[in-house]
Protein backbone atom coordinates (compact mmCIF):
# COMPACT_ATOMS: atom_id res chain seq x y z
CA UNK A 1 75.14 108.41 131.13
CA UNK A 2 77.28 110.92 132.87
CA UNK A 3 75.89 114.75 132.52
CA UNK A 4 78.72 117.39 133.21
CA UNK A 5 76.77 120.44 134.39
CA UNK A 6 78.27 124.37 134.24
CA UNK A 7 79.25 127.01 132.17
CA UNK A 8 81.66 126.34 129.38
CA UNK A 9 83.60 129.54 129.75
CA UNK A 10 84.24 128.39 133.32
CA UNK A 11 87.94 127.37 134.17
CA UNK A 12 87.04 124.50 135.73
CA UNK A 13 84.97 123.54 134.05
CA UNK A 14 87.53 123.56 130.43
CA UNK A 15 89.69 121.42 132.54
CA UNK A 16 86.98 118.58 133.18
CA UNK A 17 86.01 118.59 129.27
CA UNK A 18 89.24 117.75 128.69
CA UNK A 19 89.69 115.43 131.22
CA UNK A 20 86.74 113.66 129.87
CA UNK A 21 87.05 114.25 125.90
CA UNK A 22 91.07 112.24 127.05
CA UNK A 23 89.54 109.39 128.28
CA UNK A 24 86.73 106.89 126.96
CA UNK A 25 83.36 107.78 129.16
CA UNK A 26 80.69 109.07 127.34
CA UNK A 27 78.90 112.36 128.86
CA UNK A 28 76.70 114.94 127.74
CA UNK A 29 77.55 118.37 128.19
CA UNK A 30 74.42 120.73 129.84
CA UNK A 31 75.02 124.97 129.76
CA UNK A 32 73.69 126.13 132.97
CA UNK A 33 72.66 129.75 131.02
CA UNK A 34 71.03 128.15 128.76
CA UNK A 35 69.30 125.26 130.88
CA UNK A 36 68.94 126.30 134.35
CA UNK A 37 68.19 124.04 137.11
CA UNK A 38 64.45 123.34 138.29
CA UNK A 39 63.61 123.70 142.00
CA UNK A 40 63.98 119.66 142.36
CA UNK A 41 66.91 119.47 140.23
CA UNK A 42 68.95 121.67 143.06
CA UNK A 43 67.20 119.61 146.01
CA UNK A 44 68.20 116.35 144.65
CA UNK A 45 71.50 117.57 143.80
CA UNK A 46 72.13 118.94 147.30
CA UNK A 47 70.53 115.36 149.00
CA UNK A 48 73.90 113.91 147.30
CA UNK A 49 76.26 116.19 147.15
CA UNK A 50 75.92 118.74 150.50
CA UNK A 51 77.16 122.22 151.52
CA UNK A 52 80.08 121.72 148.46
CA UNK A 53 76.84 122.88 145.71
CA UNK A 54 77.04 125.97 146.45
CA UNK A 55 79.86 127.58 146.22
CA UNK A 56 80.93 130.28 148.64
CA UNK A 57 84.18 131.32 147.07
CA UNK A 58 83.22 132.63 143.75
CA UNK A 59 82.13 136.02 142.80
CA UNK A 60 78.62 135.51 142.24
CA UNK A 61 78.40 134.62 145.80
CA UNK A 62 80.53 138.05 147.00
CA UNK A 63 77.90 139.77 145.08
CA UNK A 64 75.02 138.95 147.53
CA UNK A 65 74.30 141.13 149.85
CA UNK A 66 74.54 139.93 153.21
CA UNK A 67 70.37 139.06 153.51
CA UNK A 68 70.62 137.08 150.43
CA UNK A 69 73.95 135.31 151.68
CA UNK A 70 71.54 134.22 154.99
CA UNK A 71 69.71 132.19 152.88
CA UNK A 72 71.87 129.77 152.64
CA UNK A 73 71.41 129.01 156.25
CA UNK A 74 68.60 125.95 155.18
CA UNK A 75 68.57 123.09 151.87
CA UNK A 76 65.06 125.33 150.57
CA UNK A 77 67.19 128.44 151.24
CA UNK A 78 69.99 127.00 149.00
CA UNK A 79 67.52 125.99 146.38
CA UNK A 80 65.91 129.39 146.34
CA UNK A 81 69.63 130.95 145.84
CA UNK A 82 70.81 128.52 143.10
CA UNK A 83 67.51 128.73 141.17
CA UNK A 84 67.60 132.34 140.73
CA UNK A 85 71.78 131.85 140.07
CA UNK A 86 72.86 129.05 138.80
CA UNK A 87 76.27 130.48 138.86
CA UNK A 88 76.23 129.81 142.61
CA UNK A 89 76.87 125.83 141.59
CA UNK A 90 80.21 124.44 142.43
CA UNK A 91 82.07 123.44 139.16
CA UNK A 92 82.06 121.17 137.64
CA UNK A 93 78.96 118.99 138.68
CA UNK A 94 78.70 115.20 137.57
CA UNK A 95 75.62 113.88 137.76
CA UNK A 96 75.49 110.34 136.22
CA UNK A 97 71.55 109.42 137.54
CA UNK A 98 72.35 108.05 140.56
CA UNK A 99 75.05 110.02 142.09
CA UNK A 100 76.62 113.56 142.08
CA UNK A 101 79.51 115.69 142.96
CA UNK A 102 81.46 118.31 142.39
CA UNK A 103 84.99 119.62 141.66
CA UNK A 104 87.75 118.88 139.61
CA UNK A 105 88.56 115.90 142.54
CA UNK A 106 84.77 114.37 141.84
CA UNK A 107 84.98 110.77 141.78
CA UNK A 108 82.87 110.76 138.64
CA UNK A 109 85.43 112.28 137.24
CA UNK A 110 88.51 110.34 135.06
């Protein structure tokens, strides 16, 4: 089953539910605050999806300072970053078990 992963008072993320809720695939819904992603979770994630996970544009990333930022530079890096922020996830995420992405263009996405 599909999983749409974010925060629900995320834009983006508003525009996938009702994307999803219009059409006839069945997902679950998982609150990054309130279920944050393990370690793994974040390196499998970024195995299939790439550089797009973490997102560079929003303001949880201009908040880093510039050491933190540098982090990003390797995949355990990235993990480290995401774990401690979840925030720092591209929106929405699809994961349906065997495949991810992210954005409102994800192919897992109706």
């Amino acid at each position: 089953m599909l999983t749409l992963i974010g925060i629900k008072a995320c834009d983006s993320m508003k525009k996938a539910v009702v994307r999803l809720d219009a059409s006839t695939t069945a997902y679950n819904f998982r609150d990054l605050k309130k279920q944050p992603p393990s370690h793994d979770e974040v390196l499998r994630w970024y195995a299939l999806v790439g550089e797009p996970l973490l997102n560079k544009r929003g303001t949880s990333w201009r908040k880093l300072d510039a050491e933190r930022q540098a982090l990003a530079a390797s995949t355990e890096g990235i993990a480290e970053l995401i774990v401690a922020n979840p925030s720092l996830i591209k929106r929405p995420l699809l994961d349906d078990g065997e495949q991810a992405s992210v954005g409102l263009e994800s192919p897992l996405l109706p």
